[in-house]
N, C-alpha and C. Protein backbone atom coordinates (compact mmCIF):
# COMPACT_ATOMS: atom_id res chain seq x y z
N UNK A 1 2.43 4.39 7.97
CA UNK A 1 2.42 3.29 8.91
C UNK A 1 2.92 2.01 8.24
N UNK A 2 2.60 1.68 6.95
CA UNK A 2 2.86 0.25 6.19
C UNK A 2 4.26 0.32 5.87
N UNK A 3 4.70 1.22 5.94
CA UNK A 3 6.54 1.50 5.88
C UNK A 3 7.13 1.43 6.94
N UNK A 4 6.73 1.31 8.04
CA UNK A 4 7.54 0.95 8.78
C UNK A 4 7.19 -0.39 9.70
N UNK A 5 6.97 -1.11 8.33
CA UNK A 5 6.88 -2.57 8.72
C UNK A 5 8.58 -2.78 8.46
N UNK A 6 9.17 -3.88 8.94
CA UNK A 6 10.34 -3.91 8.49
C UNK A 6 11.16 -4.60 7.24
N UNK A 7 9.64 -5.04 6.70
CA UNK A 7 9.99 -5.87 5.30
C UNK A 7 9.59 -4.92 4.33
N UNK A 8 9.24 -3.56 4.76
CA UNK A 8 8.59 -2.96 3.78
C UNK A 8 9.96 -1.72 3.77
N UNK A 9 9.51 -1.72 2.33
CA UNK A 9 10.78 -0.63 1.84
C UNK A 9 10.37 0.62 1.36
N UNK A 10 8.92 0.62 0.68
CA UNK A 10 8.32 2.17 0.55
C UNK A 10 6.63 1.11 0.05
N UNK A 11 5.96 2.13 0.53
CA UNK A 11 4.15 1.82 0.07
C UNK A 11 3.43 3.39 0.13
N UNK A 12 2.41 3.53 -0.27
CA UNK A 12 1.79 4.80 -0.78
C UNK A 12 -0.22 3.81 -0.42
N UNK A 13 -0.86 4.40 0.02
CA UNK A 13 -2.29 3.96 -0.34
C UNK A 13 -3.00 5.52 -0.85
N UNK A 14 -3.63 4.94 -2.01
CA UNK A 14 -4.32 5.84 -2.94
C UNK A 14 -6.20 5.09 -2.45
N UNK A 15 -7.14 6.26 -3.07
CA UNK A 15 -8.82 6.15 -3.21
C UNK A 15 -8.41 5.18 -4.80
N UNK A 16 -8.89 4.40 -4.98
CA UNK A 16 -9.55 3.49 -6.31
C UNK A 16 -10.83 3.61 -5.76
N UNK A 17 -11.72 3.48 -7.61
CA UNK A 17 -13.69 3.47 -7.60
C UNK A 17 -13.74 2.18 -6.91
N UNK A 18 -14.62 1.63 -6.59
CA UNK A 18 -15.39 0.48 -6.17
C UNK A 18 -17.17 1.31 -6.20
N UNK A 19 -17.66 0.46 -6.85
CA UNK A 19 -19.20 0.26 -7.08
C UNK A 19 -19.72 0.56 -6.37
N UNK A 20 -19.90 -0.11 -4.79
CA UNK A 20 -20.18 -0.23 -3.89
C UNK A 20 -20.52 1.59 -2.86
N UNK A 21 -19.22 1.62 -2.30
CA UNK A 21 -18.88 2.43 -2.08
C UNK A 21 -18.14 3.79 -2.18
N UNK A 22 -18.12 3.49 -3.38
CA UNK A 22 -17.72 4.99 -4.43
C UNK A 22 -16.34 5.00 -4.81
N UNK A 23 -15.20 4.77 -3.55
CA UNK A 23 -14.02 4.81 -3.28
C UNK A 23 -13.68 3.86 -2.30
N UNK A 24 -12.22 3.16 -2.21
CA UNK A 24 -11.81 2.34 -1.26
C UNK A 24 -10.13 2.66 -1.63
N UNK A 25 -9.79 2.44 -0.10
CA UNK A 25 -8.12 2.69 -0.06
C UNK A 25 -7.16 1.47 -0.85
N UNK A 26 -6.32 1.60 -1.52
CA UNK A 26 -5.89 0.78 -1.77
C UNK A 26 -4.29 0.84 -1.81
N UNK A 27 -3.54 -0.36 -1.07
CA UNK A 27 -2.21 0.17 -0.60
C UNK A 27 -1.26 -0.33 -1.67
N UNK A 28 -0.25 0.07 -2.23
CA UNK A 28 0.78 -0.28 -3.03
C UNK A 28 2.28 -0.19 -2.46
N UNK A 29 2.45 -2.01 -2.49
CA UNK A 29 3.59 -1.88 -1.74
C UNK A 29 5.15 -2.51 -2.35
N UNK A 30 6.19 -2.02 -2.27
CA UNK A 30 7.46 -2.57 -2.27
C UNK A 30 8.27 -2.97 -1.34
N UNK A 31 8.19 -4.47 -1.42
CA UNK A 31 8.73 -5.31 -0.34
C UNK A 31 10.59 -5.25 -0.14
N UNK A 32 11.35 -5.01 0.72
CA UNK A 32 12.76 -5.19 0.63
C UNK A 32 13.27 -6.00 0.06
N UNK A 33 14.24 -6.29 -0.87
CA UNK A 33 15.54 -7.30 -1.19
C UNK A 33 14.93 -8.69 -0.42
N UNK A 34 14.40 -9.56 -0.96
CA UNK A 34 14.57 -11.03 -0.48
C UNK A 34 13.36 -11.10 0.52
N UNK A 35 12.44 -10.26 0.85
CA UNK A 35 11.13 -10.29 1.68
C UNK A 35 9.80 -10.86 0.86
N UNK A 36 9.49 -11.76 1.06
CA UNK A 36 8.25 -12.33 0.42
C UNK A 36 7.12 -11.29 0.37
N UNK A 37 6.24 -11.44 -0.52
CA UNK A 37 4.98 -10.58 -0.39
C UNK A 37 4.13 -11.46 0.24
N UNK A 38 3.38 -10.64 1.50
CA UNK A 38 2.48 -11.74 2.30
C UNK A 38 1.35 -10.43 2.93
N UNK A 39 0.28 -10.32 2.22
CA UNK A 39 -0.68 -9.51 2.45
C UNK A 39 -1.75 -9.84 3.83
N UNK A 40 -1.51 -11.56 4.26
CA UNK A 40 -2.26 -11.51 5.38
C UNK A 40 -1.39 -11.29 6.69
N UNK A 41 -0.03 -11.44 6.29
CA UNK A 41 0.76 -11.10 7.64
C UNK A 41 1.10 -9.62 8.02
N UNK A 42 0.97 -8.76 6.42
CA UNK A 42 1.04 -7.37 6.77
C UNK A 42 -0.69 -6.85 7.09
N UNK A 43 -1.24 -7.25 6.48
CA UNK A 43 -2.96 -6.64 7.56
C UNK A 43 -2.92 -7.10 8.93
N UNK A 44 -2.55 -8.31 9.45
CA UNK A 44 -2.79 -8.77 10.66
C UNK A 44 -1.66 -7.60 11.53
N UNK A 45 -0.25 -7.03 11.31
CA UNK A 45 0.57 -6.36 11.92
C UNK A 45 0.22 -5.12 11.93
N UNK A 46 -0.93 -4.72 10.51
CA UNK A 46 -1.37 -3.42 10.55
C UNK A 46 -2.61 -3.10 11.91
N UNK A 47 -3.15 -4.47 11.97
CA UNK A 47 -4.26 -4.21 12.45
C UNK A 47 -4.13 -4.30 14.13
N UNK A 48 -2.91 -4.37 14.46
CA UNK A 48 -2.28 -4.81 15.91
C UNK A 48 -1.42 -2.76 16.11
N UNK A 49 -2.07 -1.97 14.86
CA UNK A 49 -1.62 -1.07 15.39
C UNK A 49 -2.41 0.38 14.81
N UNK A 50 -3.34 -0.16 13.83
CA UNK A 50 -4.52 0.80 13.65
C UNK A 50 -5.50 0.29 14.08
N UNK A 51 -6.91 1.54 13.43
CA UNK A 51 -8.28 1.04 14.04
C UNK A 51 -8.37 0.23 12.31
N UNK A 52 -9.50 -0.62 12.61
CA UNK A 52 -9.95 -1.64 11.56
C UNK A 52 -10.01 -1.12 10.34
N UNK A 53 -10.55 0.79 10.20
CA UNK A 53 -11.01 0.79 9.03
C UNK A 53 -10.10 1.28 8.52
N UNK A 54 -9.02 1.37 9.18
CA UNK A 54 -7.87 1.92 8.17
C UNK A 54 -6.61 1.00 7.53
N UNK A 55 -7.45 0.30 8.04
CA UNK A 55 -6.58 -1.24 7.38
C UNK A 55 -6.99 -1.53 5.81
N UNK A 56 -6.05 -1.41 4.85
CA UNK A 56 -6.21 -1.56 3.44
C UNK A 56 -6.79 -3.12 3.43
N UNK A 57 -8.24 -2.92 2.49
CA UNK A 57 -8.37 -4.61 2.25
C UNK A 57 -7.85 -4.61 1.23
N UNK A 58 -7.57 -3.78 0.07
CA UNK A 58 -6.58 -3.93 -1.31
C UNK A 58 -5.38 -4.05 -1.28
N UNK A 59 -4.24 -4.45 -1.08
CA UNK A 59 -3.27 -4.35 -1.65
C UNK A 59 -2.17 -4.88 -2.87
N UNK A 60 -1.59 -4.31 -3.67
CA UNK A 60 -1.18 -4.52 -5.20
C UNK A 60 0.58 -4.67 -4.34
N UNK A 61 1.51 -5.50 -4.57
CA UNK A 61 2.78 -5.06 -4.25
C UNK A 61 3.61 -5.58 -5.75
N UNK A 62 4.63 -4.27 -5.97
CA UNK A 62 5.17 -3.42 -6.83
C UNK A 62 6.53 -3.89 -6.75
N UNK A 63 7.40 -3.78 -7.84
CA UNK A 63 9.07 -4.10 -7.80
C UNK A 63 9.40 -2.71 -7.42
N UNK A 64 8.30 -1.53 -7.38
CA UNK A 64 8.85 -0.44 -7.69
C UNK A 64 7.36 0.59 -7.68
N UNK A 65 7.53 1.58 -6.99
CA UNK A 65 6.60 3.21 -7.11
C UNK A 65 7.15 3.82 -8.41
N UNK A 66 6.19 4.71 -9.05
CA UNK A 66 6.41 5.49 -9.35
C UNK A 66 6.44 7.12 -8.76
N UNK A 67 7.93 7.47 -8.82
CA UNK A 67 8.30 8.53 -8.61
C UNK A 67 8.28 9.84 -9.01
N UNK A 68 7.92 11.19 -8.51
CA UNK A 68 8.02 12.52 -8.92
C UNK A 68 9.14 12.94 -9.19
N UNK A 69 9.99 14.02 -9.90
CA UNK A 69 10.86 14.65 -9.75
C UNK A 69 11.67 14.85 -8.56
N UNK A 70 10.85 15.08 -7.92
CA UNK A 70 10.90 15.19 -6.13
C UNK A 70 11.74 14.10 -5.65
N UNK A 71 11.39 13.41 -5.87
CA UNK A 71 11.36 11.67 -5.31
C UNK A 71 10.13 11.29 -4.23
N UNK A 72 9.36 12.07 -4.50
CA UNK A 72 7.69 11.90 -3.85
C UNK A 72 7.28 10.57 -4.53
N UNK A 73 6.41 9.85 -3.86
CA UNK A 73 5.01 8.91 -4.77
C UNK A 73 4.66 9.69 -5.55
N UNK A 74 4.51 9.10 -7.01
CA UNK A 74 3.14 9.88 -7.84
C UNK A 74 2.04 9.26 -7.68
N UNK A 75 1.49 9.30 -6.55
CA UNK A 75 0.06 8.54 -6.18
C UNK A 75 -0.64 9.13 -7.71
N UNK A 76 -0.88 10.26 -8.10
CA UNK A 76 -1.83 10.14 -9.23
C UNK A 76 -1.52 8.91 -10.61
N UNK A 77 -0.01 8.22 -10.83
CA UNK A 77 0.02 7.80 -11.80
C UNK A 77 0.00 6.10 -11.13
N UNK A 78 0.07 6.14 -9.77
CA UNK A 78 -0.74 4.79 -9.24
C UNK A 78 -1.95 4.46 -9.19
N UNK A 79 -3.14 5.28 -9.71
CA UNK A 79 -4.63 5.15 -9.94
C UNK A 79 -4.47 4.67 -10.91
N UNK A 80 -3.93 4.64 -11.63
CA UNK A 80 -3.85 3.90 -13.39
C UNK A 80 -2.82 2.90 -13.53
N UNK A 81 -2.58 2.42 -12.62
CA UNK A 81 -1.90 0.84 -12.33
C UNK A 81 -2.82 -0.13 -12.41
C-alpha cells in the first residue's frame, strides 16, 4: 500500500522489539528523485485508505533497500538497520 503513494518509489514494513508490546511494524521507505521525506503527510494518506492499526507509527526513510539476489526486500537485513 505505502508504494503506491506516488512519491514513494519502493518501502517494505518489517516486526522491530518494542518493550511494550513485544513487536511493532515498522515501515522503511525510499522516497522518488526530488520527493521530500514527510512522515505526517504519508500516515495521514495511509490512513484515508487503511484501518488505523495498520498504519506504521515507525517509519525510517532510506536512499535505498536492501536487496536479495532476486531483487526482493531483504526485510531480514532491515531488522538490523
Amino acid at each position: 500500500m505505502i508504494c503506491s503513494h506516488p512519491q514513494v518509489s519502493l518501502a517494505a514494513v518489517v516486526g522491530v522489539p518494542d518493550e511494550v508490546l513485544g513487536e511493532r511494524a515498522k515501515a522503511y521507505i525510499v522516497m522518488n528523485p526530488g520527493a521530500p521525506p514527510d512522515p505526517e503527510a504519508l500516515r495521514h494518506w495511509l490512513a484515508d485508505r487503511l484501518p488505523e492499526w495498520m498504519v506504521p507509527e515507525l517509519m525510517e526513510f532510506l536512499p535505498a533497500l536492501p536487496l536479495t539476489a532476486t531483487g526482493k526486500v531483504a526485510r531480514a537485513a532491515l531488522r538490523s538497520v
